[in-house]
Protein backbone atom coordinates (compact mmCIF):
# COMPACT_ATOMS: atom_id res chain seq x y z
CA UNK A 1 21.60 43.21 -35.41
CA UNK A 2 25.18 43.69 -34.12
CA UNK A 3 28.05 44.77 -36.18
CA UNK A 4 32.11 44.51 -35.45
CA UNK A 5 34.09 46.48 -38.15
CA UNK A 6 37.08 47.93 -38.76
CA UNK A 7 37.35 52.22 -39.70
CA UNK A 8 38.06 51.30 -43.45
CA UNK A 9 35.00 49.22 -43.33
CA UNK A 10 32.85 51.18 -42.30
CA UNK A 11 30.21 52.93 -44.65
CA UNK A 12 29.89 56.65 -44.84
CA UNK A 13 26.42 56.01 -43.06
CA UNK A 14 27.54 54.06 -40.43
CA UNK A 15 30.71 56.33 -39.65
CA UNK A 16 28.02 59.63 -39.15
CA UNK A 17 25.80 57.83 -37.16
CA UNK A 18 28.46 56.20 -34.57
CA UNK A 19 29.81 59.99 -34.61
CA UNK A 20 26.62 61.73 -34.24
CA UNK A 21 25.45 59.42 -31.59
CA UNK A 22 28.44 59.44 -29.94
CA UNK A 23 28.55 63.55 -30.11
CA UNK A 24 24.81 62.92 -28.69
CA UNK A 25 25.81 61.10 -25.82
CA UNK A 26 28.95 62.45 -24.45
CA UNK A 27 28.55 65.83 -25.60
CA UNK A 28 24.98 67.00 -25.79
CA UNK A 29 23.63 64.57 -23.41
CA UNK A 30 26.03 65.12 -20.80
CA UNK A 31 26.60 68.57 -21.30
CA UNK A 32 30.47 67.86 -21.54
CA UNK A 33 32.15 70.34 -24.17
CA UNK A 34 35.10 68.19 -25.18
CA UNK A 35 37.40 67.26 -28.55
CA UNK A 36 34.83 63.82 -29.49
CA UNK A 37 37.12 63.30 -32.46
CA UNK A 38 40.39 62.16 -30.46
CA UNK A 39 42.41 61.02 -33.48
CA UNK A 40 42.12 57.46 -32.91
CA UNK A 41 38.75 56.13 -34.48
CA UNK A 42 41.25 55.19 -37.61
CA UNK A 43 42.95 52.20 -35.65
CA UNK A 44 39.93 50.73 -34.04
CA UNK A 45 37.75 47.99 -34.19
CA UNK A 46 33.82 49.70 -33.86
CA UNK A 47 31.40 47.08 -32.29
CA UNK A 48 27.15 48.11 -32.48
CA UNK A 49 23.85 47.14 -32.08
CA UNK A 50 21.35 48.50 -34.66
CA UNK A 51 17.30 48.29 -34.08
CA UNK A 52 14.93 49.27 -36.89
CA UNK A 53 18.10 51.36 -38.54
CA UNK A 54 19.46 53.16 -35.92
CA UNK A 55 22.34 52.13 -33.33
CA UNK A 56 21.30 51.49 -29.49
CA UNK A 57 24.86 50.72 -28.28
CA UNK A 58 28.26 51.00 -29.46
CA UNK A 59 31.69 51.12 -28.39
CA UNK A 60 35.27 50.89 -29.94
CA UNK A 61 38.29 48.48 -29.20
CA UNK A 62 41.37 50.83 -29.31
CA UNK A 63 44.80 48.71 -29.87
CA UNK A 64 47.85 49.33 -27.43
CA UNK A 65 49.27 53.06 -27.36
CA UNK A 66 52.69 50.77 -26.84
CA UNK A 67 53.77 47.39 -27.63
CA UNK A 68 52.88 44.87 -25.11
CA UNK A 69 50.33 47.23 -23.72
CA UNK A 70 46.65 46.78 -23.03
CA UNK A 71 43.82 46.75 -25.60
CA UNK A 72 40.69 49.51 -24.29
CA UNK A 73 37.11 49.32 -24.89
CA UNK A 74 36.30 53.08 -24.75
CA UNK A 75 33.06 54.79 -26.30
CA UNK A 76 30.74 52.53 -24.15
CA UNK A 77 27.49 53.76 -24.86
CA UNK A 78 23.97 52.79 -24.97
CA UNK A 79 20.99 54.86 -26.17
CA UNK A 80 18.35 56.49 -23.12
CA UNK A 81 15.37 54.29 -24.91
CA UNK A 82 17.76 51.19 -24.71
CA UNK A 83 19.49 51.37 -21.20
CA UNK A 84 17.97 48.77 -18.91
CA UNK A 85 17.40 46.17 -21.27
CA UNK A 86 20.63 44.56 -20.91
CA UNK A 87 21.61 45.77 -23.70
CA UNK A 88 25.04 47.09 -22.46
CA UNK A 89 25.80 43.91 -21.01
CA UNK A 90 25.40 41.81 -24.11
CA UNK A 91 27.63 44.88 -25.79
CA UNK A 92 30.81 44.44 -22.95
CA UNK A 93 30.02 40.51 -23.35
CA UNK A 94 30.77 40.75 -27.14
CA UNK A 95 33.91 43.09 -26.24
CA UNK A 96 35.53 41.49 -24.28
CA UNK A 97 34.68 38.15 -26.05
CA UNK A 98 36.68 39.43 -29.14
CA UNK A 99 39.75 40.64 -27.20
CA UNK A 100 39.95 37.14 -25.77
CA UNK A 101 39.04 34.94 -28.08
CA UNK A 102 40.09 36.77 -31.23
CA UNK A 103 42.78 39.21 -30.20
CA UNK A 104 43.89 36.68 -27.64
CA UNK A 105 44.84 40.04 -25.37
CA UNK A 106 46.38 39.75 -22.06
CA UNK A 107 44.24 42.32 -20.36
CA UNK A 108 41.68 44.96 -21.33
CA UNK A 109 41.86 48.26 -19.84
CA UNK A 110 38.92 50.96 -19.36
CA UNK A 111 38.25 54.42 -18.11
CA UNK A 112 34.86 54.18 -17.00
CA UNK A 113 32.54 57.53 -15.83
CA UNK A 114 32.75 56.81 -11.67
CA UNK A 115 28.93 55.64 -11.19
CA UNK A 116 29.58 52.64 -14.04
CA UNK A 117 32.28 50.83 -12.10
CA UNK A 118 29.83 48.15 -10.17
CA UNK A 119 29.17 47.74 -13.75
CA UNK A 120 32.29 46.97 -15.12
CA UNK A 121 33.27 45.17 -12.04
CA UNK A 122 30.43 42.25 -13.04
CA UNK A 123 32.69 41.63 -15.65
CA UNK A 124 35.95 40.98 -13.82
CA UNK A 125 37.70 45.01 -14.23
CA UNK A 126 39.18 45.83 -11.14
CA UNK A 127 40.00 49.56 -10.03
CA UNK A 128 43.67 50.67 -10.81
CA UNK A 129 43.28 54.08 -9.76
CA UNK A 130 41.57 56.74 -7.51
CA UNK A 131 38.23 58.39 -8.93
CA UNK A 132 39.12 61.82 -10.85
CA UNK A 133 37.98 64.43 -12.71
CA UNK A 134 37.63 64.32 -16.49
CA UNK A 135 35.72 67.39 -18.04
CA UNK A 136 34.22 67.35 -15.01
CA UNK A 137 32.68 64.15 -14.56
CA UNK A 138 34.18 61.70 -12.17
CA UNK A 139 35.75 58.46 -13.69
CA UNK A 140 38.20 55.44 -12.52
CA UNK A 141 40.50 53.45 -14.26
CA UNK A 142 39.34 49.52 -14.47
CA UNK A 143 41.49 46.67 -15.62
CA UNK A 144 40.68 43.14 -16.33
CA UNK A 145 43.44 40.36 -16.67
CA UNK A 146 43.26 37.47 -18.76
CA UNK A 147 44.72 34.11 -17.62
């Protein structure tokens, strides 16, 4: 079942597990010590996909840092037992489906881990910058414009 939400929606159960799994993911998973909690959860829209009670793939729409800037999808993530089901797919499909047909944004901007951007190029983001180190992990900046 997929959800879309907004933070003051959210249930205290479904805020710990988007946090936990997110802490799973980025931190444990990819054994990247970082700040998880960046201080913006509070102004964006949370989109998941739960199976038997527990969430296979989520990611968050994060509004423009400035006006007339680009919305993000940020967060992307999709559970080990549910990658290669197409799962992520259907999850960037219902992104970026919102931010066009609900938001009606102009463009959608990412910053996608390096070995994802074949990925997010299927969907019409184009590079806008070199490949660099974040906590150690190589990522790229993708951008998608809507006409």
């Amino acid at each position: 079942m997929w959800e879309r939400k907004s933070f003051e929606e959210l249930t205290k159960r479904e805020l710990y597990s988007i946090l936990q799994l997110r802490v799973q993911v980025f931190v444990v998973e990819q054994e990247c010590p970082y700040p998880e909690l960046d201080g913006k959860d509070e102004r964006c829209v949370h989109i998941w996909k739960e199976r038997n009670g527990s969430i296979e793939a989520y990611c968050r729409i994060v509004p423009p840092e400035v006006e007339n800037g680009s919305y993000a999808i940020g967060r992307v993530l999709v559970t080990q037992e549910a990658r290669g089901t197409g799962t992520g797919r259907e999850l960037m499909e219902r992104a970026i489906s919102f931010l066009k047909e609900e938001v009606h944004a102009s463009s959608i901007w990412l910053h996608g881990q390096e070995y994802l951007r074949s990925f997010y190029g299927s969907f019409g983001f184009t590079e806008v910058s070199d490949v660099y180190l974040e906590d150690d992990i190589p990522h790229v900046d993708m951008q998608m414009l809507i006409k």
